[in-house]
C-alpha atoms as a PDB file:
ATOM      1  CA  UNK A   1      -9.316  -3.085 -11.374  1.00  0.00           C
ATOM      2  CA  UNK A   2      -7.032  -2.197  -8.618  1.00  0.00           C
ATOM      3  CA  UNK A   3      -8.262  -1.481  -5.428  1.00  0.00           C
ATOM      4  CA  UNK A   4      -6.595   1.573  -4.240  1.00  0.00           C
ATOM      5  CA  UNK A   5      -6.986   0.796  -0.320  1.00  0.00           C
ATOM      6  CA  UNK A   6      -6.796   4.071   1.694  1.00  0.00           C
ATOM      7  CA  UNK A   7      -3.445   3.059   3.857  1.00  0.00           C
ATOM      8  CA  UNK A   8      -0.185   1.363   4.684  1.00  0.00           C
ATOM      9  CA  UNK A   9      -0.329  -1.963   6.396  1.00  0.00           C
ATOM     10  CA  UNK A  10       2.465  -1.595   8.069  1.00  0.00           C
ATOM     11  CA  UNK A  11       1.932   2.226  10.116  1.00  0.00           C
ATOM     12  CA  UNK A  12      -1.801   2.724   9.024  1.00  0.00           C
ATOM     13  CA  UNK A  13      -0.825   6.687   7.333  1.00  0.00           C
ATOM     14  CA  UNK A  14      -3.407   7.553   4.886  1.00  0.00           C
ATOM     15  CA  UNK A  15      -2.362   7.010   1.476  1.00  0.00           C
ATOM     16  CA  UNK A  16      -5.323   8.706  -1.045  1.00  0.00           C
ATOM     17  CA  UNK A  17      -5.776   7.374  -4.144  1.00  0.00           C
ATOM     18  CA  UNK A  18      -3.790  10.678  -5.591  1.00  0.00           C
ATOM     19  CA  UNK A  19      -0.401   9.912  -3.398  1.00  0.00           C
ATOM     20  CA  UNK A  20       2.887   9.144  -5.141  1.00  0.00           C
ATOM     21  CA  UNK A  21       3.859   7.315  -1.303  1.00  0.00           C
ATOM     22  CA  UNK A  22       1.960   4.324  -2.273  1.00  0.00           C
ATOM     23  CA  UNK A  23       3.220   1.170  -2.801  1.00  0.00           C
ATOM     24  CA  UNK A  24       2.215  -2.080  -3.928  1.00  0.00           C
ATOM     25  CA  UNK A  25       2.719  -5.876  -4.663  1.00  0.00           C
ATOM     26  CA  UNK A  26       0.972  -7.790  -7.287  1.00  0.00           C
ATOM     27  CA  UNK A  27      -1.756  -8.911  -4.586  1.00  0.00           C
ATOM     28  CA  UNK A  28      -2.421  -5.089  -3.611  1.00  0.00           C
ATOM     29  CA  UNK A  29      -1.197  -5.352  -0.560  1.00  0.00           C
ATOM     30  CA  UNK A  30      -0.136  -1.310   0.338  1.00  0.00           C
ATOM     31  CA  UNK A  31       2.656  -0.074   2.242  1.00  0.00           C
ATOM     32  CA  UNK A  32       3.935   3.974   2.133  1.00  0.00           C
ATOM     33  CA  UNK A  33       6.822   4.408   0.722  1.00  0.00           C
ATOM     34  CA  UNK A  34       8.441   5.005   4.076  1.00  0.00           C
ATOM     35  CA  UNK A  35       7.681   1.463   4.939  1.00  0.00           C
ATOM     36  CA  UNK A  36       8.365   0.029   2.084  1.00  0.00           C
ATOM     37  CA  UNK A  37      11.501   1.259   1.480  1.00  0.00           C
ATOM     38  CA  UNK A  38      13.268   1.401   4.938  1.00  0.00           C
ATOM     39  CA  UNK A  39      10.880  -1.437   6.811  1.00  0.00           C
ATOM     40  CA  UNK A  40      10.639  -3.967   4.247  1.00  0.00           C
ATOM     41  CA  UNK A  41      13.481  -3.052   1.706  1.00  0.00           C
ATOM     42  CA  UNK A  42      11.075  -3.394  -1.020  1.00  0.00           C
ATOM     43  CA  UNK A  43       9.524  -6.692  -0.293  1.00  0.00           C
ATOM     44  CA  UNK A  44       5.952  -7.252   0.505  1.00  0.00           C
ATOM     45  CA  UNK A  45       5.969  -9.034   4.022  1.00  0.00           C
ATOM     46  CA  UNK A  46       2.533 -11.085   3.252  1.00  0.00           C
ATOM     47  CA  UNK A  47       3.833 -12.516   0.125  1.00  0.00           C
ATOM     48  CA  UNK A  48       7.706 -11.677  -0.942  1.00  0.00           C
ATOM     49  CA  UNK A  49       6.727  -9.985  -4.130  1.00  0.00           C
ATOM     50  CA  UNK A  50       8.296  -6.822  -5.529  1.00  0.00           C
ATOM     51  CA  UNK A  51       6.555  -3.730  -4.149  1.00  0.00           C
ATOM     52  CA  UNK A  52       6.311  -1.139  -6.521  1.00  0.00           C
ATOM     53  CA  UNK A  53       4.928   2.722  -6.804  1.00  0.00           C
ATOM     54  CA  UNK A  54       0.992   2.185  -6.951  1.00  0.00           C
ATOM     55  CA  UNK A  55      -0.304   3.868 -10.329  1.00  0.00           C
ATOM     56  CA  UNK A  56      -2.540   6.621  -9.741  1.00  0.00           C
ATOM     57  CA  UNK A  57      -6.286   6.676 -11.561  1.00  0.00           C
ATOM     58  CA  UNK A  58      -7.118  10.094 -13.340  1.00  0.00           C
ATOM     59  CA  UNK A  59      -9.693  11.780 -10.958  1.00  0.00           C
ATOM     60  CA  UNK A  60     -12.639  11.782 -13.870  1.00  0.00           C
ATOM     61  CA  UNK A  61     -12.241   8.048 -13.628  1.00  0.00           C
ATOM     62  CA  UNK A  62     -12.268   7.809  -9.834  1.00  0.00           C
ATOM     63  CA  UNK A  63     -15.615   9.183  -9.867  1.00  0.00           C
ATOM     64  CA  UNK A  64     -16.693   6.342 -11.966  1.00  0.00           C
ATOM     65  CA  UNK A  65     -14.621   3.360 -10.375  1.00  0.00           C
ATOM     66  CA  UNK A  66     -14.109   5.152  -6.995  1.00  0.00           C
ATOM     67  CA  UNK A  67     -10.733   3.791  -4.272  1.00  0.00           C
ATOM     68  CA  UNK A  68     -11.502   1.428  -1.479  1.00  0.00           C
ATOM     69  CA  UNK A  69     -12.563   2.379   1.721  1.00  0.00           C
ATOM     70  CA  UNK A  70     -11.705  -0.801   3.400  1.00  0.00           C
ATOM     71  CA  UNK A  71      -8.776  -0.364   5.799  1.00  0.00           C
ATOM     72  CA  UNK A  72      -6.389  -3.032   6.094  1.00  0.00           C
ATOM     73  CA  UNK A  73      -3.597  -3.239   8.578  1.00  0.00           C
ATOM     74  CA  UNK A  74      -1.389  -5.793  10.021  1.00  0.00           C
ATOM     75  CA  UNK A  75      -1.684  -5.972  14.032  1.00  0.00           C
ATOM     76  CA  UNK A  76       1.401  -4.882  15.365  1.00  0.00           C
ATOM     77  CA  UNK A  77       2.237  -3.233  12.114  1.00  0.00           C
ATOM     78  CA  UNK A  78       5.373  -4.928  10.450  1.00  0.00           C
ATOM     79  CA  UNK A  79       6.606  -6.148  13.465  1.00  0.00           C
ATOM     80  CA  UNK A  80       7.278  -9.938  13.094  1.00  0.00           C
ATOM     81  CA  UNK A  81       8.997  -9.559   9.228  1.00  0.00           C
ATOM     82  CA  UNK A  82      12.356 -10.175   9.926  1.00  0.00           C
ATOM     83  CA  UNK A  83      12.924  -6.289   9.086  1.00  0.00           C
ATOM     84  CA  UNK A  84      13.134  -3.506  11.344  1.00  0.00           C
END
């Protein structure tokens, strides 16, 4: 069951398990589409895998198998990946 962490690793926005700016490798690591796309071209800076649009979990299931809390960010943001 994914995760569904509540922000970007790279610039800490909020990212709500409804939001179409998620994105995603196949470790869960989460990046906004912002980031993703101009930061790390599509390429998840913890592992090199694809990062893709994080699917969204209907809301009567969320209540059942509720989204992370757990806040994960990188210090410094994505400063360090060889990407702007």
């Amino acid at each position: 069951m994914l995760q569904l962490r509540p922000n970007c690793e790279c610039c800490d926005a909020d990212l709500p398990p409804e939001s179409t700016q998620a994105r995603i490798c196949t470790f869960e690591c989460t990046f906004c589409a912002d980031c993703a796309d101009v930061r790390l071209a599509g390429v998840c800076p913890n592992c090199g895998g694809e990062l893709l649009a994080r699917p969204r979990r209907p809301p009567g299931a969320l209540l059942k198998y509720p989204a992370s809390t757990q806040r994960v960010n990188k210090p410094g943001g994505c400063a360090g990946t060889g990407r702007p």
